[in-house]
C-alpha atoms as a PDB file:
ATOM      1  CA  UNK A   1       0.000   0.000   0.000  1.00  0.00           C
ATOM      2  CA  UNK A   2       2.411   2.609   0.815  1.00  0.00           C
ATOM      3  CA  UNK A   3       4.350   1.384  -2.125  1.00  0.00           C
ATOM      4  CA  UNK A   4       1.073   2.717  -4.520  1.00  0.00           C
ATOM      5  CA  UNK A   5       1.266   5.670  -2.661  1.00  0.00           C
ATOM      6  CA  UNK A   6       4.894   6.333  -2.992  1.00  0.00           C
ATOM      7  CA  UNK A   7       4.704   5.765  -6.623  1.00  0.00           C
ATOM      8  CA  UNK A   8       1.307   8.194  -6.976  1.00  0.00           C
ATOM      9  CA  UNK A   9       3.674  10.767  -5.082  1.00  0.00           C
ATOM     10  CA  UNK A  10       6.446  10.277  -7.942  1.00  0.00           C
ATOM     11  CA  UNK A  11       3.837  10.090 -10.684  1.00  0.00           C
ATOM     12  CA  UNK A  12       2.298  13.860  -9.654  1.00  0.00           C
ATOM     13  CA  UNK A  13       5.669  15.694  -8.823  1.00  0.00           C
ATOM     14  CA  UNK A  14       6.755  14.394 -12.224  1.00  0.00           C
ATOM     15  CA  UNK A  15       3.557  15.898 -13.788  1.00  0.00           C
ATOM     16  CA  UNK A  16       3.907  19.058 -12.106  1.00  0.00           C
ATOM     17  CA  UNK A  17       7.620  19.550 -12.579  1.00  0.00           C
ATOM     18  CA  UNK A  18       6.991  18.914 -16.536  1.00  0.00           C
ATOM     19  CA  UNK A  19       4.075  21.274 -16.691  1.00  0.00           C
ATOM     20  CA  UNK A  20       5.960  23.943 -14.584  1.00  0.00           C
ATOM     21  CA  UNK A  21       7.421  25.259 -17.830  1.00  0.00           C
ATOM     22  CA  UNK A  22       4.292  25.654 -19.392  1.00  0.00           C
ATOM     23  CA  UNK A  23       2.885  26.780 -16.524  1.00  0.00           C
ATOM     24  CA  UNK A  24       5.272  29.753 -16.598  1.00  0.00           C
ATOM     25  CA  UNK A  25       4.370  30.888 -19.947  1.00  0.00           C
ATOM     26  CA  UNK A  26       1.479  32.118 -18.810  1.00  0.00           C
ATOM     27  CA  UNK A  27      -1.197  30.445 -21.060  1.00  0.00           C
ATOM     28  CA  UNK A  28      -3.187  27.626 -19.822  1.00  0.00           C
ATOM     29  CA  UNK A  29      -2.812  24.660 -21.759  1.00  0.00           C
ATOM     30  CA  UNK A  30      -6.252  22.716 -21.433  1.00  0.00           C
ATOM     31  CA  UNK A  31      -9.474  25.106 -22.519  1.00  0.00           C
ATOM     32  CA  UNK A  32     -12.364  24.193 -23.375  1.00  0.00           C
ATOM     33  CA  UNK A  33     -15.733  25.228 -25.892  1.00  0.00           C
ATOM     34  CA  UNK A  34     -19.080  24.143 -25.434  1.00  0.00           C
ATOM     35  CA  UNK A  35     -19.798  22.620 -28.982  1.00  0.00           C
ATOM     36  CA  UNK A  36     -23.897  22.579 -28.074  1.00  0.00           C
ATOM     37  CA  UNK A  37     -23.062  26.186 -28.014  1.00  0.00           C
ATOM     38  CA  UNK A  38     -21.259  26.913 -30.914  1.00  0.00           C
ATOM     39  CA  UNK A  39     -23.304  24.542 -33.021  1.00  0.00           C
ATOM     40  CA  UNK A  40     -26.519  26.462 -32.021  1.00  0.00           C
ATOM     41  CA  UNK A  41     -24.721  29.789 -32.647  1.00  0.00           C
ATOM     42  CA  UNK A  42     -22.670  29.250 -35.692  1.00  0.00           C
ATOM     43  CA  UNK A  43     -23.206  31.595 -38.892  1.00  0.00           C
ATOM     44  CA  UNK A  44     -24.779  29.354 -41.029  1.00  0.00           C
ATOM     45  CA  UNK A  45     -25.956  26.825 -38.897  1.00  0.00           C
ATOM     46  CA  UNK A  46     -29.743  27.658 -38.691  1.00  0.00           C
ATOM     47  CA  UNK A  47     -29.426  28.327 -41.990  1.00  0.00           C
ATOM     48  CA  UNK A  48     -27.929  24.417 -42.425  1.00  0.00           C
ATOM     49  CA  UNK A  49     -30.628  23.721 -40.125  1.00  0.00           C
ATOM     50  CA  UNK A  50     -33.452  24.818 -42.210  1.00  0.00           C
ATOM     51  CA  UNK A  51     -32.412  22.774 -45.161  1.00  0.00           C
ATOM     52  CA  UNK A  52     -31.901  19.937 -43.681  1.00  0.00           C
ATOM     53  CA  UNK A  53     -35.280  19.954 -41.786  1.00  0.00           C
ATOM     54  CA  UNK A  54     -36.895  20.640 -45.608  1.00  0.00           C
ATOM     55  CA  UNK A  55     -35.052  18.024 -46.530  1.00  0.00           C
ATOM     56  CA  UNK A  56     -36.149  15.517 -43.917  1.00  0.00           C
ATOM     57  CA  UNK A  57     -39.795  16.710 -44.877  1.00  0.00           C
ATOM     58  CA  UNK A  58     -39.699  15.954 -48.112  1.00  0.00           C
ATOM     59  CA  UNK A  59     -38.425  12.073 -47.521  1.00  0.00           C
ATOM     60  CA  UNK A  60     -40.939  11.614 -45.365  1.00  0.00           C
ATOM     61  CA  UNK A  61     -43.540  12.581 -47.653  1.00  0.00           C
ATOM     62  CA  UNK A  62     -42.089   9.983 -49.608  1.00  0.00           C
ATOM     63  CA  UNK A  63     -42.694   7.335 -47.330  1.00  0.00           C
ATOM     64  CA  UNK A  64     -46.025   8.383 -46.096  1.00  0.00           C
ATOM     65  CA  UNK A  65     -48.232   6.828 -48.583  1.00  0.00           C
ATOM     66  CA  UNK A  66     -46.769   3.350 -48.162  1.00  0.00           C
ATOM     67  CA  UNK A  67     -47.244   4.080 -44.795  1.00  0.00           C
ATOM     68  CA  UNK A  68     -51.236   4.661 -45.152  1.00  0.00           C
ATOM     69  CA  UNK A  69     -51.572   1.902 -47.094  1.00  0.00           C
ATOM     70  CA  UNK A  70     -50.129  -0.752 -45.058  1.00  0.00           C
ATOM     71  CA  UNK A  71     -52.194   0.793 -41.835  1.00  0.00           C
ATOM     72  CA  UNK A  72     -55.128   0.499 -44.933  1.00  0.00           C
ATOM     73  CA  UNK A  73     -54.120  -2.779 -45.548  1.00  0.00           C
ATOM     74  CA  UNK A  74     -53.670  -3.286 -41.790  1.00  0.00           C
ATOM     75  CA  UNK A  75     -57.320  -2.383 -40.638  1.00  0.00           C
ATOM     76  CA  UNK A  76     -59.063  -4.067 -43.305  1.00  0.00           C
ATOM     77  CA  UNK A  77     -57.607  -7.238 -41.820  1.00  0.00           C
ATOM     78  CA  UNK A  78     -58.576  -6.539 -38.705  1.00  0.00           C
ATOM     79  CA  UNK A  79     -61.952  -6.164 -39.665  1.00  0.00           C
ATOM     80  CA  UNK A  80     -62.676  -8.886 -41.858  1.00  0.00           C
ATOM     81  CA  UNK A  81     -60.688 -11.314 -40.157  1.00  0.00           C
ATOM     82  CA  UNK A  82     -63.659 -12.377 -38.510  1.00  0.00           C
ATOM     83  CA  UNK A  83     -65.560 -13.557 -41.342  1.00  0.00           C
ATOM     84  CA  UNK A  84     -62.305 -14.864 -43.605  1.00  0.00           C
ATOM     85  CA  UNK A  85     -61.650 -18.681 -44.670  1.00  0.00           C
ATOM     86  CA  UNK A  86     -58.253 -19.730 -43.153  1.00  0.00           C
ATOM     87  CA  UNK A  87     -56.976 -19.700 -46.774  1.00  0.00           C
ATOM     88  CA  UNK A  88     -58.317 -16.312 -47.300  1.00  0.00           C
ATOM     89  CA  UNK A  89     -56.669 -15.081 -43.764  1.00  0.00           C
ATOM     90  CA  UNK A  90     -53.643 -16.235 -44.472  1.00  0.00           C
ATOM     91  CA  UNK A  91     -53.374 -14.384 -48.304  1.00  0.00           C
ATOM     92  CA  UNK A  92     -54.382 -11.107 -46.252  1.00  0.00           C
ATOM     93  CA  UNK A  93     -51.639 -12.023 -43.876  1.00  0.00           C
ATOM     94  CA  UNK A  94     -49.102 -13.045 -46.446  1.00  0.00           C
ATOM     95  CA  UNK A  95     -49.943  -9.845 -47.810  1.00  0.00           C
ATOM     96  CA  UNK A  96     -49.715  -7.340 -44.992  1.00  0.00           C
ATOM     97  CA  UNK A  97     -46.389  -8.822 -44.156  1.00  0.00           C
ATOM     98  CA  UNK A  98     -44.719  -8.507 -47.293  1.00  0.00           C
ATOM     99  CA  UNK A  99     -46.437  -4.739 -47.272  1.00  0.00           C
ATOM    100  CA  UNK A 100     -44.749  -4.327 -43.961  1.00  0.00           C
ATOM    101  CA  UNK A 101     -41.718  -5.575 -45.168  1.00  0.00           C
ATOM    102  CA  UNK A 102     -41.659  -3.117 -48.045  1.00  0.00           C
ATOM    103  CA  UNK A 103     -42.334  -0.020 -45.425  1.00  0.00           C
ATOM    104  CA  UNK A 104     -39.273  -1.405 -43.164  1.00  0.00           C
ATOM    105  CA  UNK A 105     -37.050  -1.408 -46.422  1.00  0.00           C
ATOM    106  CA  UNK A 106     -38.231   1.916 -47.675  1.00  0.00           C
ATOM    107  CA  UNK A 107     -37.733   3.459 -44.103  1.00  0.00           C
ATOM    108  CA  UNK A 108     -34.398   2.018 -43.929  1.00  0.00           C
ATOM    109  CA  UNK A 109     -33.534   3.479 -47.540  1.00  0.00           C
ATOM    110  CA  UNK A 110     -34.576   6.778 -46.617  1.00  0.00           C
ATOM    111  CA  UNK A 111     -32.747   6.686 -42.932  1.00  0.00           C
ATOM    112  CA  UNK A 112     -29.543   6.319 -44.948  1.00  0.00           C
ATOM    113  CA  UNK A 113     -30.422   9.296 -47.434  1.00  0.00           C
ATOM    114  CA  UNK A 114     -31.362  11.504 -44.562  1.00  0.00           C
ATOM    115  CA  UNK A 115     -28.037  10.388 -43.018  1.00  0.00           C
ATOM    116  CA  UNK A 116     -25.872  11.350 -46.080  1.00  0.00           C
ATOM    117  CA  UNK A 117     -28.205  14.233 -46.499  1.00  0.00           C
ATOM    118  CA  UNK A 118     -27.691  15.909 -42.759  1.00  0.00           C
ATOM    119  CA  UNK A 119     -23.411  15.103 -43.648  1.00  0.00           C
ATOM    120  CA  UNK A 120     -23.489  16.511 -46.707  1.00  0.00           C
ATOM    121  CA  UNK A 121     -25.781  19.899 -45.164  1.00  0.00           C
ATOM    122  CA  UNK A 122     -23.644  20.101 -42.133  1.00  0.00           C
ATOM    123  CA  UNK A 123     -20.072  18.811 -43.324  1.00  0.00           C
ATOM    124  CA  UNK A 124     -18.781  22.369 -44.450  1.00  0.00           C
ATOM    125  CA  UNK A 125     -19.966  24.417 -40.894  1.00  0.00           C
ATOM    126  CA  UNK A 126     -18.498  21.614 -39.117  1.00  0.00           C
ATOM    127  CA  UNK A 127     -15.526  21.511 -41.080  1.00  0.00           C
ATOM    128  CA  UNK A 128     -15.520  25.988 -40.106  1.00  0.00           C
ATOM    129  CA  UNK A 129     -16.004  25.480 -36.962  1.00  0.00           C
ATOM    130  CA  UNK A 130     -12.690  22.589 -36.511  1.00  0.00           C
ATOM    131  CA  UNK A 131     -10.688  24.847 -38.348  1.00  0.00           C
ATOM    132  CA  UNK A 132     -11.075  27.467 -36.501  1.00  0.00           C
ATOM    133  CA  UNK A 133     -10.484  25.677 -33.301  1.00  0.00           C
ATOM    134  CA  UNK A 134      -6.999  24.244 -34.612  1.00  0.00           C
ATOM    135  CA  UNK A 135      -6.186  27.839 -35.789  1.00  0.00           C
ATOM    136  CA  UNK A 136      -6.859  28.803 -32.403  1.00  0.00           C
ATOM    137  CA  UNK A 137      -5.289  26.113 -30.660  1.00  0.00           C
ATOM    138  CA  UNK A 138      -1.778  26.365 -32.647  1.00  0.00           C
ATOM    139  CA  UNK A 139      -2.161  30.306 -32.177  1.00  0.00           C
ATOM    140  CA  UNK A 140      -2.416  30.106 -28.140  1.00  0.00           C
ATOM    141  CA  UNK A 141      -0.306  27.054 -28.467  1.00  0.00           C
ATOM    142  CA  UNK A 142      -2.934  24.983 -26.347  1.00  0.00           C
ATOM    143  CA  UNK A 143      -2.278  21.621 -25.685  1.00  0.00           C
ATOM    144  CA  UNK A 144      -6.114  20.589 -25.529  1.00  0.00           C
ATOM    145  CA  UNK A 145      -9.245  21.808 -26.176  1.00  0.00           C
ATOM    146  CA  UNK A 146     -11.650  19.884 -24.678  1.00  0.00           C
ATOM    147  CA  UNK A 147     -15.897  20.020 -25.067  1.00  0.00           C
ATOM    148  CA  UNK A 148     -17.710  20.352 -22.236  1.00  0.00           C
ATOM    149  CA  UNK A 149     -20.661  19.349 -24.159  1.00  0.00           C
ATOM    150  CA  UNK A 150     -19.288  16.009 -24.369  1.00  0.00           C
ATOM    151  CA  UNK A 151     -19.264  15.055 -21.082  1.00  0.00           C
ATOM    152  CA  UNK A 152     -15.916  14.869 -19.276  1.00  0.00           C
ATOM    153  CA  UNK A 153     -15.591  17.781 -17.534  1.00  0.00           C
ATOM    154  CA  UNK A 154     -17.092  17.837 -14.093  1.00  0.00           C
ATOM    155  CA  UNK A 155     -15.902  21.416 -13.671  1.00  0.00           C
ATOM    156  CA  UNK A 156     -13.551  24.505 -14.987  1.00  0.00           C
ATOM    157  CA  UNK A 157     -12.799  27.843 -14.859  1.00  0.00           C
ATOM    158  CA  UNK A 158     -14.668  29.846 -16.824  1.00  0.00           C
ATOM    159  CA  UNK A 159     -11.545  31.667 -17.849  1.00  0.00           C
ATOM    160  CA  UNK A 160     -10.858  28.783 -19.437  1.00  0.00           C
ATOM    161  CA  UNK A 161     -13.778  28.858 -22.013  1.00  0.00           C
ATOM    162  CA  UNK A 162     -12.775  30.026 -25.716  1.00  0.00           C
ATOM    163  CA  UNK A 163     -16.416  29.388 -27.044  1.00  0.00           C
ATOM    164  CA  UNK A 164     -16.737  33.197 -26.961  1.00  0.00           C
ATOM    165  CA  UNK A 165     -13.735  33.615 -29.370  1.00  0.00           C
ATOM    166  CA  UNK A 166     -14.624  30.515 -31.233  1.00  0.00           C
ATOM    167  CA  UNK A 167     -18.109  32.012 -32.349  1.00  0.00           C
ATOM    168  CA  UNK A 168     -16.151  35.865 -33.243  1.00  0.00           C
ATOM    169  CA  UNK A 169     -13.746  34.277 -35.187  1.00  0.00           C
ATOM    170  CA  UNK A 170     -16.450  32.064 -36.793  1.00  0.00           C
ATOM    171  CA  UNK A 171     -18.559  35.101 -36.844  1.00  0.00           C
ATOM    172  CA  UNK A 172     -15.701  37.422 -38.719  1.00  0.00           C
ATOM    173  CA  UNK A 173     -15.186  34.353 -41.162  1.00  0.00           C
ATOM    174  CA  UNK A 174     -18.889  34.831 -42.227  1.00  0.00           C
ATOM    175  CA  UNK A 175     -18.608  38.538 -42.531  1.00  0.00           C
ATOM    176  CA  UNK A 176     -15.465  37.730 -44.862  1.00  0.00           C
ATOM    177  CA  UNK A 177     -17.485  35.341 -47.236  1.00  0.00           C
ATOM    178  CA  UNK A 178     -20.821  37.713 -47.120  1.00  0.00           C
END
């Protein structure tokens, strides 16, 4: 046990001495963003948004009418079950499960275009957004940038948060391009 300790002793005072250097340059070497943040204040990104939410619309109008017509399909059955020969039923079922089978596929096609849809909509803002955290991180020379969005971090300094001069810089970017 003390042997753990001993060791955990060694392994901190070796952290500290090696980050005592960067320590004395004055810039803090671990920031953070909040990406929820910057995603919901981008330029561009409600924009992005938009389009992909028309987008999503419009393949689900495309589904919707196999959709009717299987719950069609589907309450007929139900109804006339009842009063069906057992060769008759099992047409109906044969039927509604192939139709339900077709809806599954079609859904399944259409998850994958809304997929390559919302990457293809949201690649380049994303692709903004990275670059202008690596431009800031080589800039400030920070070691990491970490997202508090993501999880891990139980708690900083709100010093430490460059989401404020992520969002300018993404913000000046815009006013560039416009």
């Amino acid at each position: 046990m003390k042997s753990i300790v001993r060791v955990t002793l060694a392994l901190v005072a070796l952290l500290m001495a090696a980050g005592a250097p960067l320590a004395a340059q004055g810039t803090p070497q671990i920031v953070f963003v909040n990406s929820q943040r910057i995603m919901a204040e981008a330029p561009g990104m409600q924009a992005a948004r938009q389009e992909l939410q028309q987008e999503m619309e419009r393949l689900e109008q495309q589904i919707e009418p196999l959709r009717t017509e299987f719950q069609q399909m589907a309450q007929e059955f139900e109804s006339q079950q009842g009063v069906m020969t057992p060769e008759r039923r099992r047409e109906r079922q044969q039927a509604l499960a192939t139709k339900q089978q077709e809806l599954q596929q079609r859904g399944a096609q259409l998850d994958q275009q809304a997929q390559g849809k919302q990457q293809e909509i949201l690649q380049p803002a994303l692709e903004r957004v990275n670059e202008v955290i690596e431009l800031l991180r080589e800039e400030r020379g920070y070691a990491y940038i970490l997202d508090v969005a993501a999880g891990g971090v139980v708690a900083a300094d709100p010093a430490l948060d460059i989401t404020d001069e992520v969002l300018r810089r993404l913000n000046a970017v815009a006013n560039r391009g416009s």
